[in-house]
C-alpha atoms as a PDB file:
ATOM      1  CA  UNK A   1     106.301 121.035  25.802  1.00  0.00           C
ATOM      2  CA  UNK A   2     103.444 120.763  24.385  1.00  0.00           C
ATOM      3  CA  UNK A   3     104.643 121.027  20.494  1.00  0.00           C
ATOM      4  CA  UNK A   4     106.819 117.550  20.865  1.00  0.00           C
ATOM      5  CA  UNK A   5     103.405 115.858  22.137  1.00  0.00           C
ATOM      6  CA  UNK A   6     101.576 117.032  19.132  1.00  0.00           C
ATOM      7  CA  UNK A   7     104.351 116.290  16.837  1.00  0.00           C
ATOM      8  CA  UNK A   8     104.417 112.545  17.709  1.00  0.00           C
ATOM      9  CA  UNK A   9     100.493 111.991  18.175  1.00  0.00           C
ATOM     10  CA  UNK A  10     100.821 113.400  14.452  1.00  0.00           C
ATOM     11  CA  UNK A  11     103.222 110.583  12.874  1.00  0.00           C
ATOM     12  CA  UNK A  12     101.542 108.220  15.292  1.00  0.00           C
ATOM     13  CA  UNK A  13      98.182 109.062  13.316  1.00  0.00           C
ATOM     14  CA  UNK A  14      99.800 108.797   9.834  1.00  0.00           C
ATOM     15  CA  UNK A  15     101.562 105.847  10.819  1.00  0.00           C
ATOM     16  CA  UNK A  16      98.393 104.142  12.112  1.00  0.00           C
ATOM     17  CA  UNK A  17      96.648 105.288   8.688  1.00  0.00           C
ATOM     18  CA  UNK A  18      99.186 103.680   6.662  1.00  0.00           C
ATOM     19  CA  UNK A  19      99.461 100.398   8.611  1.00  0.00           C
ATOM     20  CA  UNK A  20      95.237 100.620   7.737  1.00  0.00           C
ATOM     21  CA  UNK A  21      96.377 100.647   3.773  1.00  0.00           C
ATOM     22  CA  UNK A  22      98.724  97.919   3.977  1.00  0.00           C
ATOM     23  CA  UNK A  23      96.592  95.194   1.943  1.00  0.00           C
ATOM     24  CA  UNK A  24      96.651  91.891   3.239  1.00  0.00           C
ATOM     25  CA  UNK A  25      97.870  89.382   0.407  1.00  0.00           C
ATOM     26  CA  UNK A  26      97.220  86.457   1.780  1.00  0.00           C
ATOM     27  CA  UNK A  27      95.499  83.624  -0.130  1.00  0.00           C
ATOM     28  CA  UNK A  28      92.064  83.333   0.951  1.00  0.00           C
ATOM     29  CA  UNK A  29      89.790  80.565   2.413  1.00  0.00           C
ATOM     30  CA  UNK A  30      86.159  81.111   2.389  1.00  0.00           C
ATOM     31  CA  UNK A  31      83.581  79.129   4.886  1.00  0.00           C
ATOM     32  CA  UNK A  32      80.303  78.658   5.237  1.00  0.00           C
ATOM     33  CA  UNK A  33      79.651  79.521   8.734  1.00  0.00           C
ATOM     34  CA  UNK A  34      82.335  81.156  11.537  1.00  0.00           C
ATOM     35  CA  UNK A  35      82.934  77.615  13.604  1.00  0.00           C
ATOM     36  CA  UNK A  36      84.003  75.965  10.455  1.00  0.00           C
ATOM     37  CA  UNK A  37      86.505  78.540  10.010  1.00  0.00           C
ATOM     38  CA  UNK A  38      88.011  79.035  13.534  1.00  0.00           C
ATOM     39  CA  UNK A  39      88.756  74.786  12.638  1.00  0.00           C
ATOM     40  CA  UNK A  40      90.531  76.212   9.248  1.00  0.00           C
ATOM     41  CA  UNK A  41      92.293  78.305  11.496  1.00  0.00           C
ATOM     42  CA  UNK A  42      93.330  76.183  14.122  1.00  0.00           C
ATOM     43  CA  UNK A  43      95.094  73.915  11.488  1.00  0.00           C
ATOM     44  CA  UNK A  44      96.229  76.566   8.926  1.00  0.00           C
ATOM     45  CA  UNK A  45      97.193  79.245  11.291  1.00  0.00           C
ATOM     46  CA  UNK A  46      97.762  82.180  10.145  1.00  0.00           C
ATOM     47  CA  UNK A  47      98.884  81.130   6.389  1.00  0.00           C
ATOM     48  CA  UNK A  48      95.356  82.310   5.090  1.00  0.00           C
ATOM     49  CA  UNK A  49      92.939  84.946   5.167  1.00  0.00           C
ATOM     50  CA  UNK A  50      89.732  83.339   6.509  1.00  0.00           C
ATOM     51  CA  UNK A  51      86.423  84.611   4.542  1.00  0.00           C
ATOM     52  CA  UNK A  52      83.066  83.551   6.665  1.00  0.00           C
ATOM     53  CA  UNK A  53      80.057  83.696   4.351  1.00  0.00           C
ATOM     54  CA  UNK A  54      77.473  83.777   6.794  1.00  0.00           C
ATOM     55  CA  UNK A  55      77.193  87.030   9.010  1.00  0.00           C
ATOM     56  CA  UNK A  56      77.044  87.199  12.967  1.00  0.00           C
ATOM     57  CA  UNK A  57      73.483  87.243  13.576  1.00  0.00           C
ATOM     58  CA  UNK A  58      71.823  85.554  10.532  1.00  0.00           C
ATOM     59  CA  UNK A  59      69.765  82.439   9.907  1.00  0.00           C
ATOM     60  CA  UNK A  60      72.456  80.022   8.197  1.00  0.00           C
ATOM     61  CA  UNK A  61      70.250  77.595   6.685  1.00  0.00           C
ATOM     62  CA  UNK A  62      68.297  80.465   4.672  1.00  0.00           C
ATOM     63  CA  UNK A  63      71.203  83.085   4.608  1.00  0.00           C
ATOM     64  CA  UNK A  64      71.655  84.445   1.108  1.00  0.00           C
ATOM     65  CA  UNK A  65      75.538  85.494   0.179  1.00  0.00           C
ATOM     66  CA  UNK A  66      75.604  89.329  -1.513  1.00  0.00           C
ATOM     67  CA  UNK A  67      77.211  89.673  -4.640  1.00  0.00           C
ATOM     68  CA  UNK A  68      80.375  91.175  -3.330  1.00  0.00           C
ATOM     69  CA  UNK A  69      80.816  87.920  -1.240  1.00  0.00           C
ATOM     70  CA  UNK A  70      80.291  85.918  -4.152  1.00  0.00           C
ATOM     71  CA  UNK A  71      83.317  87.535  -5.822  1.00  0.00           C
ATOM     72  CA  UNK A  72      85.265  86.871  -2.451  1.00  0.00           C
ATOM     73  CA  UNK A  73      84.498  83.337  -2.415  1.00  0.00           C
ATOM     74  CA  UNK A  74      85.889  83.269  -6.508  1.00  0.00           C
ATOM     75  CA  UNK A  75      88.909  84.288  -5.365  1.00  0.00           C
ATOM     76  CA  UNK A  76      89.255  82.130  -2.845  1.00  0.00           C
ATOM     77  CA  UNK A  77      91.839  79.280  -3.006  1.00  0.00           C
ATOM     78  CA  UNK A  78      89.656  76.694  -0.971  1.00  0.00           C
ATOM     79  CA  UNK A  79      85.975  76.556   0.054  1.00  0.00           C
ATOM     80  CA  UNK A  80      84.871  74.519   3.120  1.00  0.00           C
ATOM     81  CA  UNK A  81      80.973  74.313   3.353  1.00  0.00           C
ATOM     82  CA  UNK A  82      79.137  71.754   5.145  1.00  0.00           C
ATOM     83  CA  UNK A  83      76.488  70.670   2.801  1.00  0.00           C
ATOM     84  CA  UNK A  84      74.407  70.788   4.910  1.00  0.00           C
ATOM     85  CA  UNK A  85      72.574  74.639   4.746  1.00  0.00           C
ATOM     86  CA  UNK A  86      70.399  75.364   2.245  1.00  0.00           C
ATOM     87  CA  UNK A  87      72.236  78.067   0.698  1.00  0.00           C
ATOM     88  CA  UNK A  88      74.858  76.652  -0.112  1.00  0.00           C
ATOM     89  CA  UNK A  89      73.800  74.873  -2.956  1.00  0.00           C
ATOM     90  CA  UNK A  90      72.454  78.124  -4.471  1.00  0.00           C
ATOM     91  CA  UNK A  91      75.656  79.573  -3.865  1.00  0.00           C
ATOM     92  CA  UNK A  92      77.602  76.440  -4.873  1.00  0.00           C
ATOM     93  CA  UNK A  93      75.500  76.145  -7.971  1.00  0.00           C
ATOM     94  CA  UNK A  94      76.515  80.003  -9.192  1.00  0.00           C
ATOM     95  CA  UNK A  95      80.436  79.640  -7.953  1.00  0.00           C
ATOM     96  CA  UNK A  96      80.638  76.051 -10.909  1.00  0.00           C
ATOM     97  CA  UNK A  97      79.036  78.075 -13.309  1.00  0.00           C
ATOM     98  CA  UNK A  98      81.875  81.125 -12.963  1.00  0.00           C
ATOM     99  CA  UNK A  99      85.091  81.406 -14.600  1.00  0.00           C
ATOM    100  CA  UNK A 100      86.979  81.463 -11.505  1.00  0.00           C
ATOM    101  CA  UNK A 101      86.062  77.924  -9.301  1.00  0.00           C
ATOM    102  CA  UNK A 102      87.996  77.268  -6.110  1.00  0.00           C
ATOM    103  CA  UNK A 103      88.397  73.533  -4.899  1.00  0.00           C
ATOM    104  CA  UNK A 104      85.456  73.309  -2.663  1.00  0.00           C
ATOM    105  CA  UNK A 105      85.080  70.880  -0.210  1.00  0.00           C
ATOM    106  CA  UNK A 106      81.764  69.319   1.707  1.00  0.00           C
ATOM    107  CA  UNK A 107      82.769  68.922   5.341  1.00  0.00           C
ATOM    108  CA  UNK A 108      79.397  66.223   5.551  1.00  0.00           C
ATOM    109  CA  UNK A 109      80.282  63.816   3.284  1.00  0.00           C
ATOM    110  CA  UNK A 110      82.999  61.807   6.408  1.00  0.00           C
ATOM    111  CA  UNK A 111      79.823  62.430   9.053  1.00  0.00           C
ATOM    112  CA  UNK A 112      77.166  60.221  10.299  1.00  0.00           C
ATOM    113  CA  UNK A 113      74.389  62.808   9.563  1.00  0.00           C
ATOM    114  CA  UNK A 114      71.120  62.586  12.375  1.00  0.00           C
ATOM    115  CA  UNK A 115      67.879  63.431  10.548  1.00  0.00           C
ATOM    116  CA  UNK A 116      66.036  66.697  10.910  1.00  0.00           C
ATOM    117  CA  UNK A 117      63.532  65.887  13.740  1.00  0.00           C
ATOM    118  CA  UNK A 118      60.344  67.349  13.366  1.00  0.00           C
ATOM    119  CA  UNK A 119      57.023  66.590  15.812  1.00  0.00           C
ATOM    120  CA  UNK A 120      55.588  63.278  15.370  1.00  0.00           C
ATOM    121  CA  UNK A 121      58.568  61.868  13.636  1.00  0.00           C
ATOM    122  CA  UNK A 122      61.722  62.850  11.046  1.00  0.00           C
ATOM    123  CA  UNK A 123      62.421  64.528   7.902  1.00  0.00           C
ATOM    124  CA  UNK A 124      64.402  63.346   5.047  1.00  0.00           C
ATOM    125  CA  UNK A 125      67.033  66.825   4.880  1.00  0.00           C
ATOM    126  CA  UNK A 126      69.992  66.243   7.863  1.00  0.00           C
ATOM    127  CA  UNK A 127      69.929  68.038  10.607  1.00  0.00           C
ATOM    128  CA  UNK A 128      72.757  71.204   9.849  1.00  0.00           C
ATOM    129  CA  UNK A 129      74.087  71.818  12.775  1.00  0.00           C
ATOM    130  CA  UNK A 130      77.029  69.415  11.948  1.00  0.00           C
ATOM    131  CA  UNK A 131      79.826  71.730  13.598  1.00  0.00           C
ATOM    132  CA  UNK A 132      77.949  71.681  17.391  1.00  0.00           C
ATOM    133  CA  UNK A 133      79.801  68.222  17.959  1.00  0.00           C
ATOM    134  CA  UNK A 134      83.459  67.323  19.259  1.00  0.00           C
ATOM    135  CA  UNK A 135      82.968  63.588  17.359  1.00  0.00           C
ATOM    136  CA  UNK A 136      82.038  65.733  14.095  1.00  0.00           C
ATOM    137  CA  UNK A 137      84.829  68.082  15.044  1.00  0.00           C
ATOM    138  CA  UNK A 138      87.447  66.217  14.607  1.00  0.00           C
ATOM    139  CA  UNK A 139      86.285  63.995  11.431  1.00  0.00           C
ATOM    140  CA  UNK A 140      86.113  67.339   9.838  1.00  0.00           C
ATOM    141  CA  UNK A 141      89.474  68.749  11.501  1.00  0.00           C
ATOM    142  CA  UNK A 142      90.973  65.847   9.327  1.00  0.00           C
ATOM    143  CA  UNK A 143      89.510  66.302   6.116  1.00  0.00           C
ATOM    144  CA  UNK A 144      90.515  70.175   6.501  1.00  0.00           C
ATOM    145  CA  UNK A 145      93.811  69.075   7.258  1.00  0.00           C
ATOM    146  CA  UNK A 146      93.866  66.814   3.931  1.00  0.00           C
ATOM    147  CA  UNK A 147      92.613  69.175   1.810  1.00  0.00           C
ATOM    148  CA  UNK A 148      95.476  72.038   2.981  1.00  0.00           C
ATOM    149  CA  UNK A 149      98.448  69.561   2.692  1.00  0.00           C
ATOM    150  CA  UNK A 150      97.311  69.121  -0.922  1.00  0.00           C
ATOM    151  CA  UNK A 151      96.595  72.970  -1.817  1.00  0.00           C
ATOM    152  CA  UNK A 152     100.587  73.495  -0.247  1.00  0.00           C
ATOM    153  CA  UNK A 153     102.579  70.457  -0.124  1.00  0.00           C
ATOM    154  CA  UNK A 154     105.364  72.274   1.418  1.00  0.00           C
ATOM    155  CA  UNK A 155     103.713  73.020   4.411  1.00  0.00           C
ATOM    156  CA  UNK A 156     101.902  69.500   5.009  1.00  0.00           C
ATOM    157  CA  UNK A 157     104.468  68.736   7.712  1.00  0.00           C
ATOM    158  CA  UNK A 158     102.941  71.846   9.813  1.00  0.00           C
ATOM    159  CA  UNK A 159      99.522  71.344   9.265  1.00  0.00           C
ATOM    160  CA  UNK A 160      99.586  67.805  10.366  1.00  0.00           C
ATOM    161  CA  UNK A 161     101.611  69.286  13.423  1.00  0.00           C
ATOM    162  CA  UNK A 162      98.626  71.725  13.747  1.00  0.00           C
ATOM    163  CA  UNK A 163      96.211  69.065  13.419  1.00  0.00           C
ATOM    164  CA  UNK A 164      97.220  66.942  15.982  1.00  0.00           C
ATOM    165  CA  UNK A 165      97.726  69.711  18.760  1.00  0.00           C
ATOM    166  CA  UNK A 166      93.584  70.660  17.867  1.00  0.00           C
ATOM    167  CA  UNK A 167      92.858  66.891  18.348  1.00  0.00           C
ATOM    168  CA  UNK A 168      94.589  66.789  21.410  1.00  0.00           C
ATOM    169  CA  UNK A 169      92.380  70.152  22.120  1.00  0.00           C
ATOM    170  CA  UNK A 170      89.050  68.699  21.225  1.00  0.00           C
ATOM    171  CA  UNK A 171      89.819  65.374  23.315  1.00  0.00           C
ATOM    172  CA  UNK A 172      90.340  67.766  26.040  1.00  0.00           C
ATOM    173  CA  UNK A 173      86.921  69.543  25.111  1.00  0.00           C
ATOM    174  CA  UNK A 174      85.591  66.063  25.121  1.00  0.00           C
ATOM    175  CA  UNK A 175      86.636  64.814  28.502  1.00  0.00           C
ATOM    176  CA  UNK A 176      85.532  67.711  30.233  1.00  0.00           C
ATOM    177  CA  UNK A 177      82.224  67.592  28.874  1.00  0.00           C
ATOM    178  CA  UNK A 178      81.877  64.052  29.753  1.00  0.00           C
ATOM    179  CA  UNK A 179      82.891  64.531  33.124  1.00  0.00           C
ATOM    180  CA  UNK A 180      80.329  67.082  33.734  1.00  0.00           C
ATOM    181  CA  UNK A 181      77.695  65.353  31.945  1.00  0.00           C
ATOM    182  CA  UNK A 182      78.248  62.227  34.100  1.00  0.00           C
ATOM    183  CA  UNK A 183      75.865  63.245  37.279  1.00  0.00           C
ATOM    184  CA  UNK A 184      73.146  64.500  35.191  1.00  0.00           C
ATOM    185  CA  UNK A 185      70.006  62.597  36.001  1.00  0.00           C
ATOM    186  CA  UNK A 186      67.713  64.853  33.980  1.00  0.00           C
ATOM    187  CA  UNK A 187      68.854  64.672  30.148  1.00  0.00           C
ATOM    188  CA  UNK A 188      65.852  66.652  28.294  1.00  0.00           C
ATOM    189  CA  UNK A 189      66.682  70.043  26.686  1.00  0.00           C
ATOM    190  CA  UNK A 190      64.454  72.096  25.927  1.00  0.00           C
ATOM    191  CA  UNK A 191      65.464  74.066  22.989  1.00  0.00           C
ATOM    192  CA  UNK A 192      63.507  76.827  20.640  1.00  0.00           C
ATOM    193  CA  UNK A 193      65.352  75.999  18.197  1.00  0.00           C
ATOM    194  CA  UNK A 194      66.407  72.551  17.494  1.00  0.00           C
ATOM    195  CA  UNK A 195      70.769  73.065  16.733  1.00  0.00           C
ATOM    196  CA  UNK A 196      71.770  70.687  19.508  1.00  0.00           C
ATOM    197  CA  UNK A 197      70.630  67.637  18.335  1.00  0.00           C
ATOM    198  CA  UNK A 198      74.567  66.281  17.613  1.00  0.00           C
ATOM    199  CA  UNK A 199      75.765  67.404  20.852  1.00  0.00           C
ATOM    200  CA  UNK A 200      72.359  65.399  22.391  1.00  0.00           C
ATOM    201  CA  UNK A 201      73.821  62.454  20.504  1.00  0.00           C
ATOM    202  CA  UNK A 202      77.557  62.381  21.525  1.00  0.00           C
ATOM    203  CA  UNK A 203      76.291  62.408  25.206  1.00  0.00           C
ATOM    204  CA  UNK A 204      73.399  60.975  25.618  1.00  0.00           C
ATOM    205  CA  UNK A 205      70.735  63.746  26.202  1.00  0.00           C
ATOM    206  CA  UNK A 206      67.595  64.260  24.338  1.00  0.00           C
ATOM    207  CA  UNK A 207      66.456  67.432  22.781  1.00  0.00           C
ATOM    208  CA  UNK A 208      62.892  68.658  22.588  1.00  0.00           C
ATOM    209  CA  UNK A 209      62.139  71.842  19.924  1.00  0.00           C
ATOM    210  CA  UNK A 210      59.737  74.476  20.703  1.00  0.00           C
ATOM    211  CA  UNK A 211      59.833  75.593  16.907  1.00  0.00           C
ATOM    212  CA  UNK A 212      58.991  72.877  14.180  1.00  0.00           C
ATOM    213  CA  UNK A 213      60.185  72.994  11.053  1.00  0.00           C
ATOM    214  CA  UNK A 214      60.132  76.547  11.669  1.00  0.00           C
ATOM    215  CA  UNK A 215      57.056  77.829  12.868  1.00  0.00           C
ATOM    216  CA  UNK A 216      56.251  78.591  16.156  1.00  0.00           C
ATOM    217  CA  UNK A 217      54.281  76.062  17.963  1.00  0.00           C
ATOM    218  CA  UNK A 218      50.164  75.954  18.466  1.00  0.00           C
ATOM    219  CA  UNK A 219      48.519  76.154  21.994  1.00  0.00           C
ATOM    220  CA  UNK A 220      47.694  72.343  21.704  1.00  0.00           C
ATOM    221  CA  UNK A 221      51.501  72.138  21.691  1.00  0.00           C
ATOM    222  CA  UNK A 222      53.017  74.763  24.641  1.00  0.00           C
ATOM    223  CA  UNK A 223      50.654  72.762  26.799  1.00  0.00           C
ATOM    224  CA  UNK A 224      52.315  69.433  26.097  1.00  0.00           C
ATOM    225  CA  UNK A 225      55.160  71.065  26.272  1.00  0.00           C
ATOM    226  CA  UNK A 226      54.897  72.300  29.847  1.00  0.00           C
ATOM    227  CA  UNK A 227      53.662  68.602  30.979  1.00  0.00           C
ATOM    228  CA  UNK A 228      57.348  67.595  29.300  1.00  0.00           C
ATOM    229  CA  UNK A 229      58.854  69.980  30.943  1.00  0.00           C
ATOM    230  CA  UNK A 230      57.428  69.427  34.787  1.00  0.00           C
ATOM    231  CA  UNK A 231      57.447  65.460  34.062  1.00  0.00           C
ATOM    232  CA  UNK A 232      61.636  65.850  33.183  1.00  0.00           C
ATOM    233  CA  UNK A 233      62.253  68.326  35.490  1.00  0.00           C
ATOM    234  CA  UNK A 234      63.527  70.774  32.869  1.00  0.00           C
ATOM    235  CA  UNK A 235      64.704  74.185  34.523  1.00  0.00           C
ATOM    236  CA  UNK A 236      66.046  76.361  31.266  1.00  0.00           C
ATOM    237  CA  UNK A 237      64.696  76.961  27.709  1.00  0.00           C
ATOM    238  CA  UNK A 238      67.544  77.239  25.488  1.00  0.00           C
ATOM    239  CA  UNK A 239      67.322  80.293  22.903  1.00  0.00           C
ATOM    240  CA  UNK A 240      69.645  81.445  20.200  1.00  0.00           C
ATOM    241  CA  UNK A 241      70.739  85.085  20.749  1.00  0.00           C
ATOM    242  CA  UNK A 242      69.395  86.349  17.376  1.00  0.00           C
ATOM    243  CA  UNK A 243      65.859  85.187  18.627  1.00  0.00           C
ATOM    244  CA  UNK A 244      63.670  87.940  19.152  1.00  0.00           C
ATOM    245  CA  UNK A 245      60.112  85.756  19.176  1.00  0.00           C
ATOM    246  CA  UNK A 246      58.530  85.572  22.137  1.00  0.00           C
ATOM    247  CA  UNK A 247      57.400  81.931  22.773  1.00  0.00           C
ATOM    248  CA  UNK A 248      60.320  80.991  24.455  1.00  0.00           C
ATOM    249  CA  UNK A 249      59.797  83.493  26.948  1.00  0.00           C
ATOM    250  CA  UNK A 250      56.516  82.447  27.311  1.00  0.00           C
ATOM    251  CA  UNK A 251      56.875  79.160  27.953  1.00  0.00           C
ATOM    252  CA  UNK A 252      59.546  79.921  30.284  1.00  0.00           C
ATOM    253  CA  UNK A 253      56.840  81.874  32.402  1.00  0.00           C
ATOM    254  CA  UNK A 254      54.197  78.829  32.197  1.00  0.00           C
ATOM    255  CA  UNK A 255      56.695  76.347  33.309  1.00  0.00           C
ATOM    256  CA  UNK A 256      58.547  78.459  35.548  1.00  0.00           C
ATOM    257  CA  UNK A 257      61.894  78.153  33.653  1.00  0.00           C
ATOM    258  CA  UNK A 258      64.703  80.298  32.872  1.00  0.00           C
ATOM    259  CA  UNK A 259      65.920  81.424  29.691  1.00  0.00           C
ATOM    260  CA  UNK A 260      69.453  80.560  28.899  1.00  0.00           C
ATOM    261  CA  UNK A 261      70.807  82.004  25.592  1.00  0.00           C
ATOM    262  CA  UNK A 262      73.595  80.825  23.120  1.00  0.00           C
ATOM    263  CA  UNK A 263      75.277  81.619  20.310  1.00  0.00           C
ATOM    264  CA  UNK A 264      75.577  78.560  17.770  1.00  0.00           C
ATOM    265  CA  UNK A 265      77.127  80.213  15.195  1.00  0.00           C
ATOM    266  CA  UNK A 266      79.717  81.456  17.617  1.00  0.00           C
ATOM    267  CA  UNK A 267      83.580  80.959  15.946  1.00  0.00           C
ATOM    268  CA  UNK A 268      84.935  78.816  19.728  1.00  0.00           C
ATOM    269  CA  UNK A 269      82.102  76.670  19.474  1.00  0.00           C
ATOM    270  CA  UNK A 270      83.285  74.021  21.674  1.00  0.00           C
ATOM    271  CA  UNK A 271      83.535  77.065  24.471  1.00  0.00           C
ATOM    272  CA  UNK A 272      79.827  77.446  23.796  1.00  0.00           C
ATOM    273  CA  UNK A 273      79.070  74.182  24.241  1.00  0.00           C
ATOM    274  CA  UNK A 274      81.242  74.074  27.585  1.00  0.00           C
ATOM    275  CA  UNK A 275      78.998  76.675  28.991  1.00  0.00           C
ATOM    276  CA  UNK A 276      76.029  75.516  28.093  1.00  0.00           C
ATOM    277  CA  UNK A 277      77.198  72.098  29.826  1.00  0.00           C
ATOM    278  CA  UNK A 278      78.328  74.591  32.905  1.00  0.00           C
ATOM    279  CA  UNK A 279      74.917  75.785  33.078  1.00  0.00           C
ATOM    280  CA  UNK A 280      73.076  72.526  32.631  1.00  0.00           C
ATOM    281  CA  UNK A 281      74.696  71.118  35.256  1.00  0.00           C
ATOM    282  CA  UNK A 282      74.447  73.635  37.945  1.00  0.00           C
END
């Protein structure tokens, strides 16, 4: 009896191992970050191989592509980026001067862009964050759309299809997150790092950054922060997941607050957003 058993668990194995060969030919897309490509997806389906440039985990206005993704993103057939991120012109800058160029195109330029906020006032660079926003979701969705009805016109008819099922999606997103918004009395987040500030926008909130410009913030500052934080009745510190500082935790203890961690590079951004709006509004 047992022979058979061994026999199949064999071809299953080689089977499994040659399924693990099979290259997939697909034409590729790359992205900056993981929520702009989960929109390429939603719209594309599952015509293209989606590339993401920046890594779970990483800082994506600093993040610095290897060389092996560099020859990934020349071979891809479209680049979405937001223009926003720092890197990106680096790595936009060394794609042009290549052999290979794919059409490349900046996801900002159809946005209302809020300035970087910064204590005591605002910066001149855009805040990044452009893909933490329904309203910015679906200006993008469309230009995404545009740009894949002209890369394969044959297949424009389905991607508009596509495009108007995810706009039907985000309006959903939208309405629920309005709805739950709507008995909030107390609209100040407190954030460590400042990534919400388009989200704050669509619905009214206002968003407070432990870190500026990105440096942790002096004494003079915590305590100010704390007075913010008792005077708006704050309850949670919002903290990435790849933070591993320990002001916000800090804070959290002066102010008697809990720590509530995200992920905004997380590909179903709008679900991220939902439960930070869940928790919020507890």
């Amino acid at each position: 009896m047992k022979k058979p058993i061994v026999a199949i668990l064999a071809v299953a194995m080689l089977l499994m191992g040659g399924c693990r060969r099979i290259a997939d030919t697909r034409p590729v897309i790359s992205v900056s970050v993981a929520p702009i490509g989960a929109m390429v997806e939603a719209i594309a389906g599952s015509d293209y191989r989606i590339n993401v440039l920046v890594p779970e985990g990483a800082a994506a206005e600093t993040y610095e592509p290897t060389p092996q993704q560099m020859v990934g993103l020349a071979d891809s057939r479209l680049c979405f980026f937001t223009g926003t991120l720092g890197f990106e012109s680096t790595m936009l800058s060394t794609l042009l001067s290549s052999q290979r160029t794919p059409a490349t195109v900046r996801l900002s330029d159809t946005l209302t862009l809020l300035p970087r906020s910064l204590e005591g006032g605002y910066t001149d660079s855009a805040d990044p964050h452009i893909w933490l926003s329904v309203i910015n979701a679906k200006a993008m969705a469309t230009v995404i759309c545009t740009a894949l009805c002209e890369a394969d016109t044959a297949k424009a008819d389905l991607y508009r299809a596509n495009l108007m099922r995810y706009g039907q999606h985000l309006d959903s997103v939208d309405a629920q997150l309005r709805e739950m918004l709507r008995p909030l009395t107390h609209r100040t987040l407190l954030v460590h790092h400042p990534a919400l500030g388009y989200y704050c926008r669509d619905y009214g909130l206002r968003q407070t950054s432990i870190e500026q410009d990105g440096r942790e913030p002096s004494v003079a500052r915590v305590e100010q922060l704390v007075r913010t934080c008792r005077a708006d009745s704050v309850q949670f510190v919002l903290a990435e997941q790849a933070y591993q500082g320990a002001t916000a935790d800090m804070l959290a203890r002066e102010a008697g607050l809990r720590v509530v961690r995200y992920n905004p590079l997380a590909p179903q951004w709008e679900q991220t957003l939902l439960q930070l709006t869940q928790t919020l509004t507890q």
